[in-house]
Protein backbone atom coordinates (compact mmCIF):
# COMPACT_ATOMS: atom_id res chain seq x y z
CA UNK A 1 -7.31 9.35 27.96
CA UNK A 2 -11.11 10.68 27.84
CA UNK A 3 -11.83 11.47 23.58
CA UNK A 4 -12.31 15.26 23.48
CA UNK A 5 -15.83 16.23 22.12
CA UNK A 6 -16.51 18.66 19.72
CA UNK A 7 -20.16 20.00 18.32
CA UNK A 8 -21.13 17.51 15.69
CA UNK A 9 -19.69 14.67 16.92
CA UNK A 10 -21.35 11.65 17.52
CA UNK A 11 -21.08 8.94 19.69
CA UNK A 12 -19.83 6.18 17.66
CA UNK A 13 -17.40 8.20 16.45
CA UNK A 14 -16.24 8.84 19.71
CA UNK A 15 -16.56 5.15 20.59
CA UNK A 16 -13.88 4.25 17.67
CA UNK A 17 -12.03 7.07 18.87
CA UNK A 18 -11.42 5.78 22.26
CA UNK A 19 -10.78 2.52 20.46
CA UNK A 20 -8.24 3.59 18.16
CA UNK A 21 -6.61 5.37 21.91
CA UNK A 22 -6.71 2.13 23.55
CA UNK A 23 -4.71 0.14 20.86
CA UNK A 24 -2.58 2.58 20.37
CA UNK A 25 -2.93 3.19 16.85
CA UNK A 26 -3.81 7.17 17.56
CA UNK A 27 -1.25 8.57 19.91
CA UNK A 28 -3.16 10.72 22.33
CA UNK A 29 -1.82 14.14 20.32
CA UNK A 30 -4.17 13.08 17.68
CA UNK A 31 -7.31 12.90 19.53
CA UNK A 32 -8.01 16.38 19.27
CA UNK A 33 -7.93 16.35 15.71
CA UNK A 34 -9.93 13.05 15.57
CA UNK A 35 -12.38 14.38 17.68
CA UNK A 36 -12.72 18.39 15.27
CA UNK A 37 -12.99 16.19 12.30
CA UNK A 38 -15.45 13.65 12.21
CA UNK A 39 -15.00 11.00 9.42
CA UNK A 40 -18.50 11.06 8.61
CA UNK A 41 -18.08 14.55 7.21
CA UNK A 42 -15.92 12.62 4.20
CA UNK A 43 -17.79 9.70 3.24
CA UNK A 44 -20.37 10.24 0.53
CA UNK A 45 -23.83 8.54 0.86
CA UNK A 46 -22.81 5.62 -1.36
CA UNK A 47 -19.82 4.13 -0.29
CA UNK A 48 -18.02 0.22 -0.31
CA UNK A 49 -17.60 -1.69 2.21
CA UNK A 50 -16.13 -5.39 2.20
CA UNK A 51 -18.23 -8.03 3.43
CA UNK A 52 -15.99 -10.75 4.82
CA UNK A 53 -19.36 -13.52 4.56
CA UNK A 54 -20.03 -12.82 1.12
CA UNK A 55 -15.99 -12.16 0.29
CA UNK A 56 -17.55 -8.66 -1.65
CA UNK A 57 -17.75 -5.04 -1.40
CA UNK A 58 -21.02 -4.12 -0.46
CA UNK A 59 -22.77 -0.80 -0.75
CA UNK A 60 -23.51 1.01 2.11
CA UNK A 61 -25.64 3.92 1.46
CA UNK A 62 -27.09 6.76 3.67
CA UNK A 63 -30.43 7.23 1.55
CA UNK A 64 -31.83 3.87 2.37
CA UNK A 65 -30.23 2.73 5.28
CA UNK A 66 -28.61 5.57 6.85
CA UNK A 67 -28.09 3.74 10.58
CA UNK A 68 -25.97 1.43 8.30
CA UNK A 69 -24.09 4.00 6.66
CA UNK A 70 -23.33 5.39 10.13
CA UNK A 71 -22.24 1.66 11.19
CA UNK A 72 -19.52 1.68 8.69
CA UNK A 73 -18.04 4.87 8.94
CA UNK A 74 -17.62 4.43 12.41
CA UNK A 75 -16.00 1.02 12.46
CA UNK A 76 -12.18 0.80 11.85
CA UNK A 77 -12.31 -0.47 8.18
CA UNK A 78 -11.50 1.22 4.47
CA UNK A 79 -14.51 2.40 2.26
CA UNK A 80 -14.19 2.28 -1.09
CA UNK A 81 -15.46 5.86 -2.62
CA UNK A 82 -14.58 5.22 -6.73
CA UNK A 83 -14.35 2.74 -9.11
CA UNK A 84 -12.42 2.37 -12.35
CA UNK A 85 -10.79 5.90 -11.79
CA UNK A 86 -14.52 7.44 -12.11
CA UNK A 87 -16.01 5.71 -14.96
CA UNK A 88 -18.61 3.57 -13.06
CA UNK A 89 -21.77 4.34 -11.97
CA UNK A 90 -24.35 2.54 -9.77
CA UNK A 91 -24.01 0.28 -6.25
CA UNK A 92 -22.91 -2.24 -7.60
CA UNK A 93 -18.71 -2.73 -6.98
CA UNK A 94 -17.03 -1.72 -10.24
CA UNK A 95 -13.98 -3.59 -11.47
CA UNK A 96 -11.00 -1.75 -9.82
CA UNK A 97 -11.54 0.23 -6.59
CA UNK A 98 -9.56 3.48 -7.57
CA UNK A 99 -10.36 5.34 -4.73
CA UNK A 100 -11.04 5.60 -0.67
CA UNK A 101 -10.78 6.54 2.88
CA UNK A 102 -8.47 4.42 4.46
CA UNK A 103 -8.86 2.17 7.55
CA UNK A 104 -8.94 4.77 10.64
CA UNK A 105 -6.09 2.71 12.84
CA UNK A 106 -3.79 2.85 9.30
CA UNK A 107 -4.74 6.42 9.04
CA UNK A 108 -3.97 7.46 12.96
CA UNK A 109 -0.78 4.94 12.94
CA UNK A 110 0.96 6.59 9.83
CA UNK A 111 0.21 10.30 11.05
CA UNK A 112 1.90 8.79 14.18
CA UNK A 113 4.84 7.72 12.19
CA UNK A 114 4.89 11.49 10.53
CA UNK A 115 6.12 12.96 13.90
CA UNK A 116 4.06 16.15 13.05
CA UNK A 117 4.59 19.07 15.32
CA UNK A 118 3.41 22.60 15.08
CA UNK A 119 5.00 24.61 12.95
CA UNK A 120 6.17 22.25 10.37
CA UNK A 121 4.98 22.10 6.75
CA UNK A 122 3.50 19.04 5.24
CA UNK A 123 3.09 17.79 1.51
CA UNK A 124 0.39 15.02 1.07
CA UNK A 125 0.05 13.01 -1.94
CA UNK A 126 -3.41 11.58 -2.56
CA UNK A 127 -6.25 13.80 -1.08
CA UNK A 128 -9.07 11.59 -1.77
CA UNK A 129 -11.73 11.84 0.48
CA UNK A 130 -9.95 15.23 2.39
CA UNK A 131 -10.09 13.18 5.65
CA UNK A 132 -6.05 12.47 6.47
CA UNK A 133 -5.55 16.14 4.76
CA UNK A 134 -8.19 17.61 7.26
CA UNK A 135 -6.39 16.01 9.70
CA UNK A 136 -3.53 17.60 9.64
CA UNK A 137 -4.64 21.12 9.05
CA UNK A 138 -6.58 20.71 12.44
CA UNK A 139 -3.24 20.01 13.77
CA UNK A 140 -0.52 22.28 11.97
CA UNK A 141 -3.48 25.06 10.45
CA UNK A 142 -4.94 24.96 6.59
CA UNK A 143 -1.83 27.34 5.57
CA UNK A 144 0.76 24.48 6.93
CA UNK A 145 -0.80 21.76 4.55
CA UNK A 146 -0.47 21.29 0.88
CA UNK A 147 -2.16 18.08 -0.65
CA UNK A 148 -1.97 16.57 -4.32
CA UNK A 149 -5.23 15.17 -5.77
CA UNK A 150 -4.69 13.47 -9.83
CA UNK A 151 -8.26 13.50 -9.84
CA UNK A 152 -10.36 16.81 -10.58
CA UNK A 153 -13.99 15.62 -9.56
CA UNK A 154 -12.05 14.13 -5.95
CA UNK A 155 -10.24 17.49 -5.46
CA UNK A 156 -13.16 19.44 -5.81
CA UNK A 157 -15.08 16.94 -3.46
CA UNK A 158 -12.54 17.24 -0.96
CA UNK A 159 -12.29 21.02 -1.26
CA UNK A 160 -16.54 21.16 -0.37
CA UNK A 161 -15.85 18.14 2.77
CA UNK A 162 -13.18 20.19 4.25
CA UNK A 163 -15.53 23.40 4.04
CA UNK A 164 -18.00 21.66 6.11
CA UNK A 165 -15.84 21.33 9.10
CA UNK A 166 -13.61 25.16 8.53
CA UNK A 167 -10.68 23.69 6.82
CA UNK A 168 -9.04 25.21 3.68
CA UNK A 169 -5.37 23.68 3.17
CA UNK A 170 -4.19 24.03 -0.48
CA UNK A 171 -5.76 21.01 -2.80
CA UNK A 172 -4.06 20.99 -5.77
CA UNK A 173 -5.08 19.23 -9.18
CA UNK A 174 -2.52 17.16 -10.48
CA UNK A 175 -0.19 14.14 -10.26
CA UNK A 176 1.31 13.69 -6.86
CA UNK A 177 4.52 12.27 -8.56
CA UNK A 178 5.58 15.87 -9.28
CA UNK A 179 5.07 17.58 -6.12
CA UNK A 180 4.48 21.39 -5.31
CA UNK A 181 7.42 22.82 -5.55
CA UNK A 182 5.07 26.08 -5.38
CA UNK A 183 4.74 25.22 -1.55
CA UNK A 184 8.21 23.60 -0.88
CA UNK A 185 10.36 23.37 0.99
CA UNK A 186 8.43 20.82 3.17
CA UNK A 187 9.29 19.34 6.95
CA UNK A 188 7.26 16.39 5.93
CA UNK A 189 5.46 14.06 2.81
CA UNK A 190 3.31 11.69 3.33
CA UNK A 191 1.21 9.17 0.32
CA UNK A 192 -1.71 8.07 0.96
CA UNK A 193 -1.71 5.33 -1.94
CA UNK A 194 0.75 2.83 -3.01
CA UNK A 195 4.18 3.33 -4.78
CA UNK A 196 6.37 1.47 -6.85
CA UNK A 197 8.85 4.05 -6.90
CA UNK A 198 9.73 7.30 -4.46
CA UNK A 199 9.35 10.28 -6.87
CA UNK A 200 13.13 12.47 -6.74
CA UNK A 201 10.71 15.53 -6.81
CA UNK A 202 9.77 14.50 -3.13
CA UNK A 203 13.51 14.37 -2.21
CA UNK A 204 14.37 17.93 -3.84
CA UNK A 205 11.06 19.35 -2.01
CA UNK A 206 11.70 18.14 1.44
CA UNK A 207 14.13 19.77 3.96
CA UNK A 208 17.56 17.82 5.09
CA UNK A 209 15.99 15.82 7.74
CA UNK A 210 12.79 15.93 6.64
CA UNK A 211 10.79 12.80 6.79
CA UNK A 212 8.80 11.11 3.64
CA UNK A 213 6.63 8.23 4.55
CA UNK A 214 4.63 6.18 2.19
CA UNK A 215 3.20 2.93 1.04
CA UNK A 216 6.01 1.36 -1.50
CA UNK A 217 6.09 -2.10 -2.73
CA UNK A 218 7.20 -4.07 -5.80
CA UNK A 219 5.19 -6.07 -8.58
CA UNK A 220 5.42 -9.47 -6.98
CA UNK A 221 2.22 -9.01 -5.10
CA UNK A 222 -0.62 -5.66 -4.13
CA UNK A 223 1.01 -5.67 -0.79
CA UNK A 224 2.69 -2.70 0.11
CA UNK A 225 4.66 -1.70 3.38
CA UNK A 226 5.17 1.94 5.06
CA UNK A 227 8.71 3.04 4.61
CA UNK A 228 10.20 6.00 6.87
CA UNK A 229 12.76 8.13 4.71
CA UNK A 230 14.80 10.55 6.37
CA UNK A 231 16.05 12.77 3.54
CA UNK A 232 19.46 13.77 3.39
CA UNK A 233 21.52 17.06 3.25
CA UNK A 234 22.53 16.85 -0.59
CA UNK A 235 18.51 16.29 -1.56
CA UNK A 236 19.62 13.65 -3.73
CA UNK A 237 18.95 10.31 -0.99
CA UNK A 238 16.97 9.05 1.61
CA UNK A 239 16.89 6.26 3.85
CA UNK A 240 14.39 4.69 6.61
CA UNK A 241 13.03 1.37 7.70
CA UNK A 242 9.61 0.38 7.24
CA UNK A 243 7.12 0.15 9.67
CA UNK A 244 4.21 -2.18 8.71
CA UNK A 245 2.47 -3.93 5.82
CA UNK A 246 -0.68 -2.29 4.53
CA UNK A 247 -2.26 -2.57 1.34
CA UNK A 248 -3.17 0.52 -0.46
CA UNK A 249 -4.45 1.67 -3.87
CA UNK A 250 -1.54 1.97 -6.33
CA UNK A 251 -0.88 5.68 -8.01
CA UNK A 252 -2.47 5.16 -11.31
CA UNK A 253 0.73 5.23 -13.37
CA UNK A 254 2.53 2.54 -11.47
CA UNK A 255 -0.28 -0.39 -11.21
CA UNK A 256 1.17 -4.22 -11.71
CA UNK A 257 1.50 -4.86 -15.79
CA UNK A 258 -0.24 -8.21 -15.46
CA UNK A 259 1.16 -10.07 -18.48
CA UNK A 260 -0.98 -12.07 -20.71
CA UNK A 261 -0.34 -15.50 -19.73
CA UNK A 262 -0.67 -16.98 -23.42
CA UNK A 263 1.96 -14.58 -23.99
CA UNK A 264 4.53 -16.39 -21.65
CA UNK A 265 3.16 -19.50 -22.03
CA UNK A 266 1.88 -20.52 -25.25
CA UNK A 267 1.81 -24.25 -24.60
CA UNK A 268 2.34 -25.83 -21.57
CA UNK A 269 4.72 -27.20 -20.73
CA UNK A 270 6.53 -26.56 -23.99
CA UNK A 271 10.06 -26.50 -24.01
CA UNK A 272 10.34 -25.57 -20.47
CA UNK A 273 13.13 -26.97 -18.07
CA UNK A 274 11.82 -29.99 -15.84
CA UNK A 275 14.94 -30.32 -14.31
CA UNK A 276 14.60 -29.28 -10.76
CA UNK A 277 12.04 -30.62 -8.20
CA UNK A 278 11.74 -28.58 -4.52
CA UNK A 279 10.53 -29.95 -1.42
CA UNK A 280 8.90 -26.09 -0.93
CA UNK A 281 5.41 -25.90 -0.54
CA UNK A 282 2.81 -23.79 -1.26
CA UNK A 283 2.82 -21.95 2.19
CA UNK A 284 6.08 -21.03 2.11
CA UNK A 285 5.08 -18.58 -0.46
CA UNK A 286 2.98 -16.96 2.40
CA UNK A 287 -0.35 -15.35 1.73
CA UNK A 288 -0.19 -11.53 1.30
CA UNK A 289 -0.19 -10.48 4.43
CA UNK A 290 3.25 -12.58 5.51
CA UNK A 291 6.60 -11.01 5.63
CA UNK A 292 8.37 -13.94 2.82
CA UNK A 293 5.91 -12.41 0.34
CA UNK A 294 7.13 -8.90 0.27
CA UNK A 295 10.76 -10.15 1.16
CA UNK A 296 10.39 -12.31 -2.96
CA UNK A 297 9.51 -9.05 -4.14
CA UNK A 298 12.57 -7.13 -2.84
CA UNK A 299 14.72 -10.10 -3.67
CA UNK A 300 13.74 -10.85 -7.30
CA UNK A 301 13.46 -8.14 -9.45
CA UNK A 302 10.41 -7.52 -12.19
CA UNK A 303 8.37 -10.23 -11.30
CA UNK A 304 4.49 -10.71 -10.74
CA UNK A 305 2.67 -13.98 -9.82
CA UNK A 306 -0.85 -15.80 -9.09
CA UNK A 307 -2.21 -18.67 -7.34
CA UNK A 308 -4.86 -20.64 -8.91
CA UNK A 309 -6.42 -23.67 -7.99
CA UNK A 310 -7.92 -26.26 -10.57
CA UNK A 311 -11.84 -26.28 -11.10
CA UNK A 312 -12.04 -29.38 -8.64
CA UNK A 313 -9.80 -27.20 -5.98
CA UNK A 314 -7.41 -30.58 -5.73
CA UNK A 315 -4.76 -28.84 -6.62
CA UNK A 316 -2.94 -25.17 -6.36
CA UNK A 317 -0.91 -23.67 -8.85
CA UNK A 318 2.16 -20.76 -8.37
CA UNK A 319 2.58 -19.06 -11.25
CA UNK A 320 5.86 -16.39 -11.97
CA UNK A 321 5.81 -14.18 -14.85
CA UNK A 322 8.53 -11.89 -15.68
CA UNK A 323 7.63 -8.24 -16.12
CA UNK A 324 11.33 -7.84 -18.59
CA UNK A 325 11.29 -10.89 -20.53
CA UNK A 326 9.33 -14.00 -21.51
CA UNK A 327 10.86 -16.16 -18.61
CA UNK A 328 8.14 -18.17 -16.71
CA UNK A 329 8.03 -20.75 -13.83
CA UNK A 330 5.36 -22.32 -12.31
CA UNK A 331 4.65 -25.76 -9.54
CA UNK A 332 1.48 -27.45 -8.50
CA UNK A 333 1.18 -29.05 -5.02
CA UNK A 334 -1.65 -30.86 -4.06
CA UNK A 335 -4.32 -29.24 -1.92
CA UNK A 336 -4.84 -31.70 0.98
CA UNK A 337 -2.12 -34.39 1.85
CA UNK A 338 1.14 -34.75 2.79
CA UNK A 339 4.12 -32.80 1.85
CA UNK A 340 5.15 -33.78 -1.47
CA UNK A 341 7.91 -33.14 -4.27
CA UNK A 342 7.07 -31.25 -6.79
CA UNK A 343 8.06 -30.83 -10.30
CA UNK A 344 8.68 -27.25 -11.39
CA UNK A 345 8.82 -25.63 -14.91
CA UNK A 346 10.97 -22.78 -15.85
CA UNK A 347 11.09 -21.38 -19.10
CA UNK A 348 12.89 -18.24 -20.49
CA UNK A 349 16.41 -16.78 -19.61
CA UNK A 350 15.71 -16.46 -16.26
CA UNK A 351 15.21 -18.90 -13.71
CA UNK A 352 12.38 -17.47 -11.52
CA UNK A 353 11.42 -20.38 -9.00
CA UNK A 354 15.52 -20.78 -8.61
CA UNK A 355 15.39 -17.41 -7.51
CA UNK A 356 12.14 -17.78 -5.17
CA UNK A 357 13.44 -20.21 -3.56
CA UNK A 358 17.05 -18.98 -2.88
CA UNK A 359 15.10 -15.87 -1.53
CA UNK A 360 13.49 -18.05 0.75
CA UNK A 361 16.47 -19.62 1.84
CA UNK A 362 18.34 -16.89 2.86
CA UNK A 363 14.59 -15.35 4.86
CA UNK A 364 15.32 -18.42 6.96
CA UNK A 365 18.54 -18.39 7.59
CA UNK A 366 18.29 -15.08 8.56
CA UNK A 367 15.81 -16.37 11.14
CA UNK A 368 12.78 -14.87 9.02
CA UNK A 369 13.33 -11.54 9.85
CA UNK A 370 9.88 -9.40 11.07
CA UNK A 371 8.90 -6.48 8.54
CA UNK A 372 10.47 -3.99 10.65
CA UNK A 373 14.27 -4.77 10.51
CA UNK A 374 13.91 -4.21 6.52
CA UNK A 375 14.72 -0.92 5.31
CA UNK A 376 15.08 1.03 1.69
CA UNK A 377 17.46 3.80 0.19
CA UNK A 378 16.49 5.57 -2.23
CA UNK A 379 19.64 7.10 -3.95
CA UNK A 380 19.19 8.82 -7.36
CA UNK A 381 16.29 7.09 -8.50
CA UNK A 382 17.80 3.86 -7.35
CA UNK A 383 15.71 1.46 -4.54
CA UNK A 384 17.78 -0.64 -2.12
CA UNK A 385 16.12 -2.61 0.12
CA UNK A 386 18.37 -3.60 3.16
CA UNK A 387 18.53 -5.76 6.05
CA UNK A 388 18.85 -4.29 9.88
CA UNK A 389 21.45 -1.36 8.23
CA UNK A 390 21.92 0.04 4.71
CA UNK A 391 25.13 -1.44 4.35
CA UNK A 392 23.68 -5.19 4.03
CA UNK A 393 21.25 -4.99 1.32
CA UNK A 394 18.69 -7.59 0.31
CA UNK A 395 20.56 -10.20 -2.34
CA UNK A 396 19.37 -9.90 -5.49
CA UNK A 397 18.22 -13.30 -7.33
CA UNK A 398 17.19 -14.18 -10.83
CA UNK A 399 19.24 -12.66 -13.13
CA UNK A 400 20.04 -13.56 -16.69
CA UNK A 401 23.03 -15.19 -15.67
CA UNK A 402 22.68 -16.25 -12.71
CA UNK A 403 23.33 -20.38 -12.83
CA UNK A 404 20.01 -22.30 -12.34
């Protein structure tokens, strides 16, 4: 399919256009939209961009190299726009990136997933930039589109990008958790950052077949992955499977506890359980982006971990910190060299490597099931991750009294 023009556009925006086409991460329903609403019109002169040489974000900024700017606005990666929720200043990368304009493909491929079609009415939480809310106003028009900003100085910036290409769907100011029931009832809600829970408001606000689709994940890693909930007729549930892994921003009020580690471990190893060794290595943990990662955090409940090496790098540590209780684990494996036996440490009432491992057990003999055969219900504030259908949900692993 040939990109549509419009006036304003230019042509590396079309060139990631037909890109995003070719892929198929924009169906071709979107290119019209892509095409009205440049990207370029939401990014501000300084932006982020991560530099995979220097393993940074680097400032890209339109002042003093403008052709650069251009470069990265155009290419089909995230920009970060804020850091430390607004309290940093300067080009260099603050602490936390708070906020951004997604990846384009991510962006395209989940407005995909939305099934939008004229007429319907949409709920966004998370404008940001404006740039997925713009979006679909071009589509549906400005009075169709409600979006939720937490941030005043981003809702206002949004407001002025959206002006500059004739788009005025509702921005509101304030958390995205609570909805609008102002605008409700809605066809469809989409997030644009990172959940640890689907808000009931969302449920109550959407119509009986009406489809929520957001980024939701647990503690155990940052790693998120799109889940499509089709709401049902009592308001009160909604179930869907998810669609792909992404990693987005986390809504402000639900960002990973990290515990202290002194405060789990105040000596090591201290009185903790040497008992059981595991042939496991460190890459069966997976990195971030692999399916077993998320799959621990839907298995074992209110958990977090880290992987450190030593100062030499000869060795790599797992680490697992409860989020409910003082219970620990944690095994070292060797960086280079064979497969070895490790020792590992559990302290606490809970045994959490027991239940890593079990969870990894049953991935396999499952034959490691791909992201998409997972699913989630959410029932009454409750969040049941399943397997292929609702009616064979995840096991659950670690408990108090579960046997080691």
């Amino acid at each position: 399919m040939t990109l549509p023009l419009s006036e304003g556009t230019d042509r590396p925006g079309q060139e990631l256009g037909r890109l995003l086409l070719n892929t198929g991460a924009m169906s071709p329903d979107w290119a019209p939209a892509f095409a009205a609403v440049p990207r370029s019109r939401f990014v501000p002169d300084l932006a982020w961009a991560w530099n995979e040489e220097q393993g940074r974000s680097v400032a890209v900024d339109r002042a003093n190299d403008p052709d650069g700017w251009l470069a990265a606005v155009h290419t089909d990666i995230p920009l970060v726009t804020q850091w430390d929720d607004g309290h940093h200043t300067g080009p260099e990368p603050g602490r936390l990136s708070t906020s951004s304009t997604s990846q384009p493909s991510l962006v395209m491929s989940m407005l995909r997933d939305l099934d939008v079609r004229p007429g319907l009415k949409v709920l966004e939480a998370g404008a940001g930039t404006g740039w997925n809310v713009g979006l679909l106003a071009q589509r549906l028009g400005s009075r169709q589109v409600v979006s939720i900003e937490v941030d005043p100085a981003i809702a206002a910036q949004a407001r002025a990008n959206l002006a500059t290409v004739g788009l005025s769907p509702h921005i509101v100011t304030g958390d995205g958790e609570s909805g609008w029931p102002a605008g409700a009832p809605y066809d469809r809600v989409i997030a644009t950052y990172g959940l640890r829970r689907i808000p009931g408001s969302w449920l109550q606000q959407t119509r009986p077949g009406g489809i929520i689709l957001a980024p939701w994940g647990t503690h155990y890693s940052q790693r998120d992955a799109v889940v499509r909930l089709t709401v049902a007729e009592d308001h009160h549930s909604a179930s869907g499977r998810f669609t792909q892994l992404v990693g987005f921003m986390k809504a402000r009020d639900q960002r990973t506890p990290y515990p202290e580690h002194a405060t789990h471990v105040t000596e090591f190893p201290g009185n903790a359980d040497t008992t059981h060794r595991t042939t496991r290595t460190a890459a069966d943990l997976g990195d971030s982006w692999d399916v077993q990662s998320f799959v621990i955090g839907l298995a074992v409940p209110d958990i977090t971990h880290v992987l450190a090496q030593d100062d030499a790098g000869r060795s790599t540590t797992a680490w697992f910190y409860s989020l409910t209780d003082s219970s620990w684990a944690a095994v070292t494996w060797p960086t280079d060299g064979p497969p070895t036996t490790s020792t590992v440490y559990q302290a606490g009432p809970r045994r959490l490597w027991r239940a890593v491992e079990r969870t990894l057990d049953w991935w396999d003999e499952h034959d490691r099931p791909a992201i998409h055969r997972f699913g989630l219900t959410v029932s009454d504030g409750h969040h049941t991750p399943w397997l292929d259908t609702p009616d064979h949900p995840v096991p659950r692993h670690g408990h108090v009294d579960e046997q080691p």
